[in-house]
N, C-alpha and C. Protein backbone atom coordinates (compact mmCIF):
# COMPACT_ATOMS: atom_id res chain seq x y z
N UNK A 1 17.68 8.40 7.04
CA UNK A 1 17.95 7.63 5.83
C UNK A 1 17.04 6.40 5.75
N UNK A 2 16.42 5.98 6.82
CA UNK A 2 15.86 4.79 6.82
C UNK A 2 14.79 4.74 6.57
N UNK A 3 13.94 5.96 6.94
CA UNK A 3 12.50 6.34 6.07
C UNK A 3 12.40 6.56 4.84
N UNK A 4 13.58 7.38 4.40
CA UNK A 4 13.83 7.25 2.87
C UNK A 4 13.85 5.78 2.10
N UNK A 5 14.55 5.43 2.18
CA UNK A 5 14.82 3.80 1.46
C UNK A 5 13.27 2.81 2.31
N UNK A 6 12.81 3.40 3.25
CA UNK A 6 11.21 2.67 3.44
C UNK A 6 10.44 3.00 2.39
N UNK A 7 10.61 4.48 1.99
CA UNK A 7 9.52 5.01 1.12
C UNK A 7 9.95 4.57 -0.10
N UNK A 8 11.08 4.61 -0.32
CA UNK A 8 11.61 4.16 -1.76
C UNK A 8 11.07 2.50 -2.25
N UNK A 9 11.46 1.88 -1.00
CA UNK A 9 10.91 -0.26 -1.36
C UNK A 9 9.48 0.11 -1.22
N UNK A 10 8.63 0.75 -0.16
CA UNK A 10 7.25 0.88 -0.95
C UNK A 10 6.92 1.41 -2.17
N UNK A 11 7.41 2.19 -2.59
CA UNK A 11 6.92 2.71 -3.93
C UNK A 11 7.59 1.35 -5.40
N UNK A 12 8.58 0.91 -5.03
CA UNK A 12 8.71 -0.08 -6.07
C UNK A 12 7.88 -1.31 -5.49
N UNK A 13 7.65 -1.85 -4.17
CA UNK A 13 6.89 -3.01 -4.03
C UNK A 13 5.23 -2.56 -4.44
N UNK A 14 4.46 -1.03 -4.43
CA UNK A 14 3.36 -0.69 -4.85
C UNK A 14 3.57 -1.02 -6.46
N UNK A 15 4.39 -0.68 -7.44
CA UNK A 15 4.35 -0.65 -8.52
C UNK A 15 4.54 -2.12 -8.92
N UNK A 16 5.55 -2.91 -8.17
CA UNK A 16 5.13 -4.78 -8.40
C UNK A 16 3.83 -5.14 -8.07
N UNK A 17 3.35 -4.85 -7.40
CA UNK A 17 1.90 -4.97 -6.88
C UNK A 17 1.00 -4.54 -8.11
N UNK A 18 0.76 -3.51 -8.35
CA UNK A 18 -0.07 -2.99 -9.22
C UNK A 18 0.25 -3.18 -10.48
N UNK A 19 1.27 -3.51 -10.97
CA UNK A 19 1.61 -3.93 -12.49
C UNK A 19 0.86 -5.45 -12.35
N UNK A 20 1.51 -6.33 -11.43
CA UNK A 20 0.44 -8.06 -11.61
C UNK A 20 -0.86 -7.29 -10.93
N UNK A 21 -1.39 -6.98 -10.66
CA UNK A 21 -3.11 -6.74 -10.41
C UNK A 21 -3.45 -6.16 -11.70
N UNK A 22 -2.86 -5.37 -12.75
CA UNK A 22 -3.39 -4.90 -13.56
C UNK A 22 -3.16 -6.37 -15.21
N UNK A 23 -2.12 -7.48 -15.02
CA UNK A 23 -1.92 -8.81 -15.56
C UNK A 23 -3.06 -9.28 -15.43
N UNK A 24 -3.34 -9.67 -13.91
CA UNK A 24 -4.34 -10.68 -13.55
C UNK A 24 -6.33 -10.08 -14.58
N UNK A 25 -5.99 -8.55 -14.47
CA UNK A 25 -7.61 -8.28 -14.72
C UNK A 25 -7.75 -8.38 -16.10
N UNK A 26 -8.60 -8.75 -17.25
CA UNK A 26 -9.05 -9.15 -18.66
C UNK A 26 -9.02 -7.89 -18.78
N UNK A 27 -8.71 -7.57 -20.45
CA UNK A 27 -8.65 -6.35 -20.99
C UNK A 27 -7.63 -5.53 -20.10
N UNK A 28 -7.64 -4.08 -21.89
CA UNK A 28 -6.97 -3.00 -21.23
C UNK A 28 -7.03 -2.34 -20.19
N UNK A 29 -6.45 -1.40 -19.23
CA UNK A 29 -6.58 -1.19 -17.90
C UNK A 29 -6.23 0.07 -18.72
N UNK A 30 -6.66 1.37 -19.33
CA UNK A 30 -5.81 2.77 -19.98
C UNK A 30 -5.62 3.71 -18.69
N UNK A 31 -5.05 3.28 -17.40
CA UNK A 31 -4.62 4.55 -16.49
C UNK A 31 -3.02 4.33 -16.84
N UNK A 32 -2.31 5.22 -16.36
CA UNK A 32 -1.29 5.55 -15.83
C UNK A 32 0.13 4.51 -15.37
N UNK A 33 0.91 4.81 -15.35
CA UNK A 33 2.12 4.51 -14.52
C UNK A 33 2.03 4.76 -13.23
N UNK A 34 1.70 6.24 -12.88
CA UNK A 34 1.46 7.37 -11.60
C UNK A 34 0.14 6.19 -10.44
N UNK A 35 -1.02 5.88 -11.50
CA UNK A 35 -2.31 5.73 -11.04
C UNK A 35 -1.74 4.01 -10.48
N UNK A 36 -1.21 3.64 -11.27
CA UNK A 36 -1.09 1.63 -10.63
C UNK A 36 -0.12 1.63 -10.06
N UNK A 37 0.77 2.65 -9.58
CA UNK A 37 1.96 2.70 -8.73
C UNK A 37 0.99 3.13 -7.34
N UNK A 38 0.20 4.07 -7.45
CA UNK A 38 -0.53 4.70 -5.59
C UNK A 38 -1.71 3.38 -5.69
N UNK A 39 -2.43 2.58 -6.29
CA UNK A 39 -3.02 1.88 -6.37
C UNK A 39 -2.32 0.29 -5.88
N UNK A 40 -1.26 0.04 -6.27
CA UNK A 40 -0.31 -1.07 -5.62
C UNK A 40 -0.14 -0.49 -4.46
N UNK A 41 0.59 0.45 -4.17
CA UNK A 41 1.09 1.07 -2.95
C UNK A 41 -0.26 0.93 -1.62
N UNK A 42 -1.28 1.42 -2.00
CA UNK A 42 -1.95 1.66 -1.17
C UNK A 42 -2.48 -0.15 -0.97
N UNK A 43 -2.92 -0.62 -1.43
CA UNK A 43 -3.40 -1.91 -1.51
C UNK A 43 -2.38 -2.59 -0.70
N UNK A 44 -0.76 -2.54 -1.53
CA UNK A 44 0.55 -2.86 -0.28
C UNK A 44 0.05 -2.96 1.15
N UNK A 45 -0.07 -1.32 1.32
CA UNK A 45 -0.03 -1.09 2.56
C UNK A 45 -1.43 -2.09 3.52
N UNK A 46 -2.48 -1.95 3.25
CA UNK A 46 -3.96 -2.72 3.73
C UNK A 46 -3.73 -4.13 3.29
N UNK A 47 -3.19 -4.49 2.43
CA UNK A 47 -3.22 -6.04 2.46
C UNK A 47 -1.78 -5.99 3.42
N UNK A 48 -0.91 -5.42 3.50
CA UNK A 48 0.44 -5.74 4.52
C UNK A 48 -0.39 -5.90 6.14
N UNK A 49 -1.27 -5.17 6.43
CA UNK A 49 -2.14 -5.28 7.69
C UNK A 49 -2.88 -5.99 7.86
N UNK A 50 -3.95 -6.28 6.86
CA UNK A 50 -5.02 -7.09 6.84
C UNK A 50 -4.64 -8.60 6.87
N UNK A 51 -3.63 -8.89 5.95
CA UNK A 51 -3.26 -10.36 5.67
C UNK A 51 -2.00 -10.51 6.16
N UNK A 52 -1.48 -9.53 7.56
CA UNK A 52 -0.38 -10.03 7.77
C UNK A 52 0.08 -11.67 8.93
N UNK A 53 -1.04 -12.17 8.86
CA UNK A 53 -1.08 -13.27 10.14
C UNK A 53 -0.88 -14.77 8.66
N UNK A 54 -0.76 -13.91 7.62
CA UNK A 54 -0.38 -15.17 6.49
C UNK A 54 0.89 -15.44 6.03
N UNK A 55 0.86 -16.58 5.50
CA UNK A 55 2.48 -16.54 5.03
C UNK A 55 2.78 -15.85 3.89
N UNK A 56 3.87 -15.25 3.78
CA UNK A 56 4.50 -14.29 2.85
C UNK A 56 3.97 -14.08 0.98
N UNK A 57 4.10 -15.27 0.75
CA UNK A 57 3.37 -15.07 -1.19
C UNK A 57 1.82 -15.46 -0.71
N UNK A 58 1.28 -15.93 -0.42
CA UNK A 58 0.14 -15.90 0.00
C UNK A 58 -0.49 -14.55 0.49
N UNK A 59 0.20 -13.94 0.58
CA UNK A 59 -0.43 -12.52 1.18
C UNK A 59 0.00 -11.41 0.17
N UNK A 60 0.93 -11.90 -0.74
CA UNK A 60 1.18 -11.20 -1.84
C UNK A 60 0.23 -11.31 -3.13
N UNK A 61 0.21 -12.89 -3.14
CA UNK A 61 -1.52 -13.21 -4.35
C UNK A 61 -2.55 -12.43 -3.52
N UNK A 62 -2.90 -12.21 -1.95
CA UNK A 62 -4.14 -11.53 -1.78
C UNK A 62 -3.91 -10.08 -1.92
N UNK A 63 -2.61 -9.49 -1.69
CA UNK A 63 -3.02 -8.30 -1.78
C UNK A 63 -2.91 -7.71 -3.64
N UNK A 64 -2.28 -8.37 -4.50
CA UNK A 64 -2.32 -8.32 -5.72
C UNK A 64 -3.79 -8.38 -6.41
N UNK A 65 -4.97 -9.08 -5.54
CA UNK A 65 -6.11 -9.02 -5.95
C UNK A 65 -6.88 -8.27 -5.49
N UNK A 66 -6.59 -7.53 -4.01
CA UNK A 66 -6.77 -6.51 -3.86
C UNK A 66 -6.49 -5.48 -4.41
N UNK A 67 -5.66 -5.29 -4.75
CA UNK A 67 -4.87 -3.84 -6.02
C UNK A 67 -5.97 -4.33 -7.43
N UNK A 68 -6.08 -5.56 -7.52
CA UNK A 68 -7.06 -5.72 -8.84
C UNK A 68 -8.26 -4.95 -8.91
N UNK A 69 -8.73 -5.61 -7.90
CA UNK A 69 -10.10 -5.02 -6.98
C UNK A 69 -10.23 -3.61 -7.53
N UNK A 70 -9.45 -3.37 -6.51
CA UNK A 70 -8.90 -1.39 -6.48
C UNK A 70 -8.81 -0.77 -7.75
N UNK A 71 -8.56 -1.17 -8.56
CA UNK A 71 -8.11 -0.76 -10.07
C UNK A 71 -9.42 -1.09 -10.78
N UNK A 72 -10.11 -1.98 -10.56
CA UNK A 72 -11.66 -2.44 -11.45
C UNK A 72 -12.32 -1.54 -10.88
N UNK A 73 -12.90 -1.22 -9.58
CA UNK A 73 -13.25 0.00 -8.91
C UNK A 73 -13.43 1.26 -9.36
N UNK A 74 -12.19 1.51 -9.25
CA UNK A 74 -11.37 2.88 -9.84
C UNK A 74 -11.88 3.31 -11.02
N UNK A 75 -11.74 2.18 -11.89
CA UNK A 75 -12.20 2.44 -13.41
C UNK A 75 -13.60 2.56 -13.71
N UNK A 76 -14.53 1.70 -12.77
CA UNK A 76 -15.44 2.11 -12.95
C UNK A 76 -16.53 3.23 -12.39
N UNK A 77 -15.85 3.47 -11.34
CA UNK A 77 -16.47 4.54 -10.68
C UNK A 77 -15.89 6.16 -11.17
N UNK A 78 -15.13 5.68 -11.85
CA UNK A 78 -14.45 7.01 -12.69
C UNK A 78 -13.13 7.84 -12.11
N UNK A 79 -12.89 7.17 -11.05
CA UNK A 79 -11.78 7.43 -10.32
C UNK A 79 -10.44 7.31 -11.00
N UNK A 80 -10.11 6.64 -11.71
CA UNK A 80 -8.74 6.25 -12.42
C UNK A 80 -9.09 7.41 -13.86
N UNK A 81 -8.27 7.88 -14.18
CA UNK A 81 -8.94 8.41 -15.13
C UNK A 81 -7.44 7.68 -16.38
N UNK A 82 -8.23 7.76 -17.40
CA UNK A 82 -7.23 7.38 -18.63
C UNK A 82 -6.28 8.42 -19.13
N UNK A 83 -5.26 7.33 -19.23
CA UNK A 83 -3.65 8.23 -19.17
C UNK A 83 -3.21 9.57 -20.04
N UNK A 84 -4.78 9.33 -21.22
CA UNK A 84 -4.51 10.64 -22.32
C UNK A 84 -5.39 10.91 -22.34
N UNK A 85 -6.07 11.17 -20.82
CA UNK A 85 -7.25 12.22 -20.95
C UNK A 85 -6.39 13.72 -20.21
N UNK A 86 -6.87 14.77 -20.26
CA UNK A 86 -6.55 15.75 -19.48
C UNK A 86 -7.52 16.68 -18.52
N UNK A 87 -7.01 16.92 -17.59
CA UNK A 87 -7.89 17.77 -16.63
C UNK A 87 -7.93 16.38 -15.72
């Protein structure tokens, strides 16, 4: 049960994550719900490691700009694809 409800607070702390990284960046961001939920999530996870010797919101503004990062990236390298494209 306890991996469950782990996976469950990551997937809503990825989607807090990636909803303010997608605030913080100018202009529309047209991916997904799906795409800024594994994009928070994953960013979660590497900024939870990378910046864990920081204090707590401080490591939440860095990894939120990391998920920014990740998402400007994404979009431009063609990786994110837009939410009403298909294929």
């Amino acid at each position: 049960m306890g991996i469950i409800l782990s996976i469950i607070g990551n997937i809503i702390v990825g989607a807090i994550i990636g909803y303010a990284a997608r605030l913080v960046l100018p202009g529309a961001q047209d991916i997904g719900l799906a795409q800024t939920i594994a994009v928070g999530v994953i960013a979660g996870l590497i900024g939870g490691i990378v910046f864990s010797w920081f204090w707590i919101p401080i490591t939440f503004v860095l990894t939120v700009v990391l998920a920014a990062i990740g998402i400007k990236v994404g979009m431009d390298k063609g990786l994110l694809k837009p939410q009403n494209s298909i294929g």
